[in-house]
Protein backbone atom coordinates (compact mmCIF):
# COMPACT_ATOMS: atom_id res chain seq x y z
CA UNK A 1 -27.39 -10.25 -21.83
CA UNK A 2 -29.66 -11.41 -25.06
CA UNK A 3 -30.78 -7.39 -25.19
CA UNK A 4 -26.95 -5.90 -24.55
CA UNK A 5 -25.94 -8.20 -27.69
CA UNK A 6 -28.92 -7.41 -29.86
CA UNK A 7 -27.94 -3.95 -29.25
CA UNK A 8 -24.71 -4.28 -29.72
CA UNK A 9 -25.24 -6.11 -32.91
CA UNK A 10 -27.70 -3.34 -34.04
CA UNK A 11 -24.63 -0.91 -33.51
CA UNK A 12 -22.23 -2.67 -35.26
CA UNK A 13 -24.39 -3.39 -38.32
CA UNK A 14 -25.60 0.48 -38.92
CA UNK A 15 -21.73 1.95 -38.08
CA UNK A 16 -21.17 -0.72 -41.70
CA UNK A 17 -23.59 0.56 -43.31
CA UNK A 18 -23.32 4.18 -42.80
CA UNK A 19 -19.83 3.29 -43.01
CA UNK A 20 -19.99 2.03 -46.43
CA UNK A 21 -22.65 4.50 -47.43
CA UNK A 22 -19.98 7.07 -47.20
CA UNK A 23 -17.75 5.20 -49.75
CA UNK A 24 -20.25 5.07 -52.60
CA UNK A 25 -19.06 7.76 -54.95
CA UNK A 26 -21.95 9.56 -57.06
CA UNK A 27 -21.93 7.46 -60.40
CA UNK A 28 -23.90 7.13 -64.16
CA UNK A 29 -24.54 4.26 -65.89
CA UNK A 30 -25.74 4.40 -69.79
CA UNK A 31 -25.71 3.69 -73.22
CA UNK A 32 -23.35 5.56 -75.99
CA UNK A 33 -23.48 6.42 -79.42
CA UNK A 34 -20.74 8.24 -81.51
CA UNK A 35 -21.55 7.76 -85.12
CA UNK A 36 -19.94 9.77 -88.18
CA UNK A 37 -20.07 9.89 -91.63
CA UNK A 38 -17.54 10.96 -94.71
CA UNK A 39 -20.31 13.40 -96.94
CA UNK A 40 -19.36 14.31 -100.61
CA UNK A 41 -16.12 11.98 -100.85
CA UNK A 42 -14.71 11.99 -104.29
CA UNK A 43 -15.77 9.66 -107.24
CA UNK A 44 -12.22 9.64 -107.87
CA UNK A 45 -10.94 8.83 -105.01
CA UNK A 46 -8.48 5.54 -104.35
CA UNK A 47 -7.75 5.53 -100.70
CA UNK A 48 -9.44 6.44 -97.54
CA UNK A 49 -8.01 5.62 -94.17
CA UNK A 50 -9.78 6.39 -91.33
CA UNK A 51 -8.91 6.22 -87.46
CA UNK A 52 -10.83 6.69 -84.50
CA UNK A 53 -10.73 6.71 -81.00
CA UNK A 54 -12.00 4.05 -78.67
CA UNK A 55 -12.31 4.10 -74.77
CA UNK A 56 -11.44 2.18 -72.33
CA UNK A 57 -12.31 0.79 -68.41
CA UNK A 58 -9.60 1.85 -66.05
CA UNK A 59 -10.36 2.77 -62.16
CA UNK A 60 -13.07 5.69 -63.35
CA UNK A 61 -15.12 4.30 -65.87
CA UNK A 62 -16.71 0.98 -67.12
CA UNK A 63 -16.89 -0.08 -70.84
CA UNK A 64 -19.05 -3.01 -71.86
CA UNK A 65 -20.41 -4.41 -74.78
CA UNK A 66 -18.52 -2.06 -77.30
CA UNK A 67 -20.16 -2.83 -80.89
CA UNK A 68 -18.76 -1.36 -83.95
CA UNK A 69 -21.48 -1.08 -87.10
CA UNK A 70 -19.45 -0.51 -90.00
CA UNK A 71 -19.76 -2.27 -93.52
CA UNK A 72 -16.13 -2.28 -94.33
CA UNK A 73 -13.00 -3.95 -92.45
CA UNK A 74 -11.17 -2.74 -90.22
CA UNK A 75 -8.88 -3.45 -86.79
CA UNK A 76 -8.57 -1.97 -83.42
CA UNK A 77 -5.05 -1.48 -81.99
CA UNK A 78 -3.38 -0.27 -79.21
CA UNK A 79 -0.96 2.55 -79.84
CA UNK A 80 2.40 2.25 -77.99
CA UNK A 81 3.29 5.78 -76.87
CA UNK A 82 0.16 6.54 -74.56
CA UNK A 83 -1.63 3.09 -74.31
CA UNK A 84 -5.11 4.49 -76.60
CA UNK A 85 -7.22 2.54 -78.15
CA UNK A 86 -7.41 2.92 -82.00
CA UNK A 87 -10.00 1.75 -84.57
CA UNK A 88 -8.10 1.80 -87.88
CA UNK A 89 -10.29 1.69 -91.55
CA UNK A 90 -8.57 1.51 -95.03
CA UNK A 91 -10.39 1.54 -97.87
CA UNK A 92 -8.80 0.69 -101.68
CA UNK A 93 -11.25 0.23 -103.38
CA UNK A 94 -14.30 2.20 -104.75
CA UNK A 95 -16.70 3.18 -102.61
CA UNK A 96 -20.05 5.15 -101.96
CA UNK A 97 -19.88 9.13 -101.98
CA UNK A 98 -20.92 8.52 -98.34
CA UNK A 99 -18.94 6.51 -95.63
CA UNK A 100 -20.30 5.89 -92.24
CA UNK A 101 -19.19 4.20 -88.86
CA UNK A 102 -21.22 3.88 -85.91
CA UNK A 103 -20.07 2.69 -82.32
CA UNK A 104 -21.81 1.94 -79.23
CA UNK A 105 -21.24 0.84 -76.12
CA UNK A 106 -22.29 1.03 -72.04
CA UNK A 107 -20.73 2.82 -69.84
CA UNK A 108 -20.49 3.45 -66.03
CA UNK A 109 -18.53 6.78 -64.63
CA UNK A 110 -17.86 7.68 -61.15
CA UNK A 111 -16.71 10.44 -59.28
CA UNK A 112 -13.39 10.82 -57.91
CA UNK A 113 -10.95 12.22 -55.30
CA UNK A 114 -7.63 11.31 -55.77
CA UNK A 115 -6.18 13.41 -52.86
CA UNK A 116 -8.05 11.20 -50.12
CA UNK A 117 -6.90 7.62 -51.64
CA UNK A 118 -3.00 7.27 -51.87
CA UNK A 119 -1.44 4.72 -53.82
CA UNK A 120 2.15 4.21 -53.15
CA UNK A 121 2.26 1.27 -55.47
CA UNK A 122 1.72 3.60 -58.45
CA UNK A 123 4.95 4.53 -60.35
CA UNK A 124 6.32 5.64 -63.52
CA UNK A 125 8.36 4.08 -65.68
CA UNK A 126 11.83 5.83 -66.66
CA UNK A 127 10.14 6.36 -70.34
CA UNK A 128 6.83 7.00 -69.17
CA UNK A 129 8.52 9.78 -66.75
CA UNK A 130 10.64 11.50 -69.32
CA UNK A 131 7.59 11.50 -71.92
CA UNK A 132 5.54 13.61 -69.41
CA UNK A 133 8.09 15.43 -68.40
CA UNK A 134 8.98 16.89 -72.15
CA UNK A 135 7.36 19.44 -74.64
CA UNK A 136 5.09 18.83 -76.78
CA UNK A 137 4.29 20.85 -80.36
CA UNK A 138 2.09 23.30 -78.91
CA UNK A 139 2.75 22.92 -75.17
CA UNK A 140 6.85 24.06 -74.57
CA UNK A 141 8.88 23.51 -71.30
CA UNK A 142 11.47 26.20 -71.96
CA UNK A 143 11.52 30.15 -72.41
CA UNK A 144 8.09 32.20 -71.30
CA UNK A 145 6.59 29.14 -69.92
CA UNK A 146 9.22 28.12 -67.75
CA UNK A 147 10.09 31.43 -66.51
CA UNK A 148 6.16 31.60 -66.29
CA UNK A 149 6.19 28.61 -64.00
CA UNK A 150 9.12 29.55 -62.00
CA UNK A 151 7.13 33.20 -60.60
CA UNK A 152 4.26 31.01 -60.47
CA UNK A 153 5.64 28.06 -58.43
CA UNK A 154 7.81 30.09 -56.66
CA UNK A 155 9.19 28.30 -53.23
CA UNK A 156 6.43 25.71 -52.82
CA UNK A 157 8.24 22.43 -51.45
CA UNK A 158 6.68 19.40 -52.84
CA UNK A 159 4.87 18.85 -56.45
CA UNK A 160 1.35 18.68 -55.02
CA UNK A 161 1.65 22.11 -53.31
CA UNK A 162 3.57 23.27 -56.82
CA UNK A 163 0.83 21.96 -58.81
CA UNK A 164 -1.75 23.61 -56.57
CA UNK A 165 -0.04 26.58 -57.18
CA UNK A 166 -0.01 26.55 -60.81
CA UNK A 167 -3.79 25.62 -60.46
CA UNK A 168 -5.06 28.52 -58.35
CA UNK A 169 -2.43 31.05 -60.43
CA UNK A 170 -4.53 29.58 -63.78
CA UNK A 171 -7.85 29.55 -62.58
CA UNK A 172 -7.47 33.17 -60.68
CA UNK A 173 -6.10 34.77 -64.06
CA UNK A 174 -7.65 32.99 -67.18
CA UNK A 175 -11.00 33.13 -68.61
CA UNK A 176 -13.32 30.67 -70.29
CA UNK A 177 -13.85 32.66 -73.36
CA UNK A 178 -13.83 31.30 -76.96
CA UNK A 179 -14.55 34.27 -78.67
CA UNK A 180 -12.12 35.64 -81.77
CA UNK A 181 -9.58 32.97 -83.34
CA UNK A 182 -6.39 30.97 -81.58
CA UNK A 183 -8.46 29.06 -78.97
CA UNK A 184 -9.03 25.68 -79.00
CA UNK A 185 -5.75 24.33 -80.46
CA UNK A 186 -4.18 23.51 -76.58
CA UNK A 187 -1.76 26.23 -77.47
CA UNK A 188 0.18 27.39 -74.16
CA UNK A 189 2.16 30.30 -75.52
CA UNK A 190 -1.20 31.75 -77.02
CA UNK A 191 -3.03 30.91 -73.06
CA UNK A 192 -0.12 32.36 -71.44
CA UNK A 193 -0.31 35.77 -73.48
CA UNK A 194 -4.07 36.47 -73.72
CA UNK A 195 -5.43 34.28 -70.57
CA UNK A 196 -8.37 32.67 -71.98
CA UNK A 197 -9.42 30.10 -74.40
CA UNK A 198 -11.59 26.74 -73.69
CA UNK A 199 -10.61 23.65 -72.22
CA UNK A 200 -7.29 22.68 -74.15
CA UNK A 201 -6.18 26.06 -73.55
CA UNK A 202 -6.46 26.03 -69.93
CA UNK A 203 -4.55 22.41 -69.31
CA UNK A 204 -2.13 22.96 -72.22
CA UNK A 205 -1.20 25.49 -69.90
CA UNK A 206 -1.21 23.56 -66.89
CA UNK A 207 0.48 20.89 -68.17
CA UNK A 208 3.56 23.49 -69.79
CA UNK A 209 3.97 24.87 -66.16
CA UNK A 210 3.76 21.30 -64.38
CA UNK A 211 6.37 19.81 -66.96
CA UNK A 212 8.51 23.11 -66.70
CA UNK A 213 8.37 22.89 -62.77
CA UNK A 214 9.58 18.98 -62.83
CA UNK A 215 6.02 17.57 -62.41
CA UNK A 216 5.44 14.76 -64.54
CA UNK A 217 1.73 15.94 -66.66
CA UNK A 218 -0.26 14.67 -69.25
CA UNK A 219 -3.14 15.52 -71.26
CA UNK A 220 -6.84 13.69 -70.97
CA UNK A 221 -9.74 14.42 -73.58
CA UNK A 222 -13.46 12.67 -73.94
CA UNK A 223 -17.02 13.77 -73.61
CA UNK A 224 -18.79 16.16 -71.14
CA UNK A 225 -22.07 14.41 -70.35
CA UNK A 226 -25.14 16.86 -69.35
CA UNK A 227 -25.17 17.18 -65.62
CA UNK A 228 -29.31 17.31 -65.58
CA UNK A 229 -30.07 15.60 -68.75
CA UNK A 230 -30.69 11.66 -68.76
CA UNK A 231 -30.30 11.60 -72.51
CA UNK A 232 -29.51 13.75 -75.62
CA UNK A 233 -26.83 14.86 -77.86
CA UNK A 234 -23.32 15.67 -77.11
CA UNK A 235 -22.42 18.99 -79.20
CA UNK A 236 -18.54 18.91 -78.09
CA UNK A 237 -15.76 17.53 -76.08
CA UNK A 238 -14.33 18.13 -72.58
CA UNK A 239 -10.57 18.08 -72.17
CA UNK A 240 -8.36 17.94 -68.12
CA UNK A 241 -4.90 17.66 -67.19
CA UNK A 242 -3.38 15.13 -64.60
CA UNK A 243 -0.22 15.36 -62.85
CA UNK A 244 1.76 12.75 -61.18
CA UNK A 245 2.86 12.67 -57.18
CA UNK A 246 4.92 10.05 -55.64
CA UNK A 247 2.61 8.54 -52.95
CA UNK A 248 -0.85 9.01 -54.96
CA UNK A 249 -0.48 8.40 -58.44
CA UNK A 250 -1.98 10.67 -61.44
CA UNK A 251 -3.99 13.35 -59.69
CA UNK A 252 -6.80 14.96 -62.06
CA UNK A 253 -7.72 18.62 -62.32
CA UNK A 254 -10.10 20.45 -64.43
CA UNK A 255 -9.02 24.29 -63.86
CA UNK A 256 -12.20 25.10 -66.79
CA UNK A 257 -14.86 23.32 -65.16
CA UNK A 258 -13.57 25.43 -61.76
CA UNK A 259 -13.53 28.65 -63.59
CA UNK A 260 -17.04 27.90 -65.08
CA UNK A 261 -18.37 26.39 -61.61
CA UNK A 262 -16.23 28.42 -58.57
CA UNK A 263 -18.25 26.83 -55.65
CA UNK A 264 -16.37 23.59 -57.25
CA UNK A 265 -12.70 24.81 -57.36
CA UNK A 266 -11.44 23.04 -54.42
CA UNK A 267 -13.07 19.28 -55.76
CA UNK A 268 -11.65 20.04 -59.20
CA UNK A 269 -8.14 19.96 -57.86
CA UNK A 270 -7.50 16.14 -57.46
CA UNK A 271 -11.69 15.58 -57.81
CA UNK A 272 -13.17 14.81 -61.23
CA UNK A 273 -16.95 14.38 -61.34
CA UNK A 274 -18.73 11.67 -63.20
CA UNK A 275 -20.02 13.56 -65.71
CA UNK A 276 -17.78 12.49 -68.87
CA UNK A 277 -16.65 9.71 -70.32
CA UNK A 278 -12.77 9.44 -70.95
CA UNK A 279 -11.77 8.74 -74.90
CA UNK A 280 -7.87 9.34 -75.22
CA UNK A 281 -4.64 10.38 -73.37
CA UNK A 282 -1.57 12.33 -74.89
CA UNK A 283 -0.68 14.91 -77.16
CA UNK A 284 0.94 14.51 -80.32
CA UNK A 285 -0.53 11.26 -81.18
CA UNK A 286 1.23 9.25 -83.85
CA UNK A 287 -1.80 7.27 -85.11
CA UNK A 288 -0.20 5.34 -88.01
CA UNK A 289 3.67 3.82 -87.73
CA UNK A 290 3.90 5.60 -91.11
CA UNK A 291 5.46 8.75 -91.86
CA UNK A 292 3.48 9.97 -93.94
CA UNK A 293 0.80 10.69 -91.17
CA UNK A 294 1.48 13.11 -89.08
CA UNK A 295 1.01 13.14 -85.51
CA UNK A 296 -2.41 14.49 -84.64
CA UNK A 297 -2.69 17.56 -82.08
CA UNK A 298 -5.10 15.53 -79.77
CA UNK A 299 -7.70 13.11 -80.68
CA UNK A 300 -10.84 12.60 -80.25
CA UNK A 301 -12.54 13.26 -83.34
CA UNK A 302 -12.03 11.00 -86.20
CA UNK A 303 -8.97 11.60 -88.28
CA UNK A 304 -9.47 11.03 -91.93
CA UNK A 305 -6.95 11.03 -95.25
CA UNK A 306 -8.78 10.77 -98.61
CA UNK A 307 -5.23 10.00 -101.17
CA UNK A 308 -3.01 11.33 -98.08
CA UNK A 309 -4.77 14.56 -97.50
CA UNK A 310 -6.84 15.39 -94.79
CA UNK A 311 -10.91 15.05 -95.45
CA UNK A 312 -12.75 17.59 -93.00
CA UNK A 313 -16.35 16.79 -94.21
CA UNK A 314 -17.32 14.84 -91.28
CA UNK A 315 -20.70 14.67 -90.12
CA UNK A 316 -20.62 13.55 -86.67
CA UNK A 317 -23.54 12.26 -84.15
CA UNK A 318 -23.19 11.61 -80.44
CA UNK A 319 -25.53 10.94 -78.36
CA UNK A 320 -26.07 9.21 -74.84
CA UNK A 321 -29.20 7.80 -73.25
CA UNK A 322 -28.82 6.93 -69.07
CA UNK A 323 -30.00 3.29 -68.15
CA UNK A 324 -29.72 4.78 -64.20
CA UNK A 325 -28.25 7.39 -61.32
CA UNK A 326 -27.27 6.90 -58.22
């Protein structure tokens, strides 16, 4: 009997722990640096504001001891349309030709798969379902892109099969190419007519023929983080798309990094990979309650007006150094 229940015990005890080893999700832990500086600002300058984005944990990613270095005041805030994070600067009195702002903070990323883990206590709210579900500046619901989106979704029944539609139609058809001028801006009209572009070009896309089809979609921009690097600098951003389904939630896709990686199509619908770190949601951000800034196209760079008009001599640095991989 004493050698049935040892056995028995010994059965139990590796079913848990192969059990649970299939659970663990392929994460990266480490520490983050985006620093910029204003070069060449105006002697006579009287005003600077400055505003830039901050992350934040949600069910992906971990943010811990966020530390802002930065000799002059300033405030972070919480915007009301999309939920981001915003660190706000403004500066009235004289200062250096040179303005700098470093933050850092740890982070933790997993990897995901939203199509195996429903969530029926996810909903929308009525505003938070008509926001998604309307046009943007550069991403329209109506004319081309809807008729677009009808021949594209054609008689698929539910929004996850119309989504995976509009997912295989975009990654069978566009290229990642950012060659010539027009890419880059998350322009749908100019992805729909030439079928290429870079990341915001792809999901702008997307997100058009989701919203035109009735599927709530939304627009999700941070940094990519080396896949086989444990440290270095980060040169650019990485931009994906999530729609919403009744019964799961916001389900990710990154139709680029499937184009780029084909033996990783079928994860990048509903999958994203730990490799990136999440910055800001949303299109058309209003970053200031004033009028007198306008909305900005997407934001993840540091948006900067020197007397009201926009300063472009940024300097930025961004690096990241792992801590450890599992």
């Amino acid at each position: 009997m004493k050698i049935f229940l040892t056995i028995l015990t010994f059965l139990v005890l590796s079913l848990e722990i192969t059990g649970s080893s299939r659970t663990l999700e392929p994460s990266r832990n480490l520490e983050f640096s985006y620093g910029f500086t204003l070069k060449n600002i105006s002697k006579d300058a009287k005003r600077i504001s400055i505003w830039m984005p901050i992350p934040q944990s949600d069910n992906l990613q971990t943010i811990n001891n966020l530390k802002v270095d930065c000799p002059y005041p300033y405030v972070i805030e919480k915007e009301s349309e999309y939920g981001n994070l915003i660190l706000k600067i403004d500066l009235r009195e004289r200062v250096a030709n040179d303005v700098s702002l470093k933050l850092k903070f740890q982070a933790s990323r997993s990897s995901f798969m939203s199509l195996d883990k429903k969530s029926h206590s996810v909903s929308l709210t009525q505003e938070e379902r008509k926001r998604f579900l309307s046009s943007d500046r550069l991403v329209p619901i109506d004319g081309k892109i809807a008729e677009e989106a009808e021949n594209v979704v054609g008689k698929s029944n539910n929004d996850v099969d119309k989504a995976r539609a509009i997912y295989d139609y975009i990654t069978s058809t566009m290229k990642y190419d950012k060659s010539g001028t027009g890419w880059g801006r998350g322009d749908a009209i100019y992805a729909c007519d030439v079928k290429r572009g870079n990341c915001t070009d792809f999901h702008s896309l997307f997100i058009g023929f989701a919203r035109a089809s009735g599927i709530p979609a939304r627009f999700v921009i941070g940094f990519p983080l080396p896949e086989n690097k444990v440290n270095g600098e980060i040169l650019g951003y990485h931009c994906w798309a999530e729609f919403f389904a009744d019964g799961y939630g916001w389900i990710p896709v990154d139709a680029s990094e499937a184009v780029k990686n084909p033996e990783k199509k079928e994860f990048f619908f509903g999958g994203l990979d730990e490799n990136r770190i999440q910055f800001s949601i949303g299109r058309d951000i209003r970053l200031d309650k004033s009028p007198d800034v306008e909305p900005v196209n997407y934001f993840i760079y540091p948006f900067v007006l020197v007397d009201g008009k926009p300063f472009e001599n940024i300097e930025r640095h961004i690096t990241f150094s792992e801590t450890q991989k599992k």
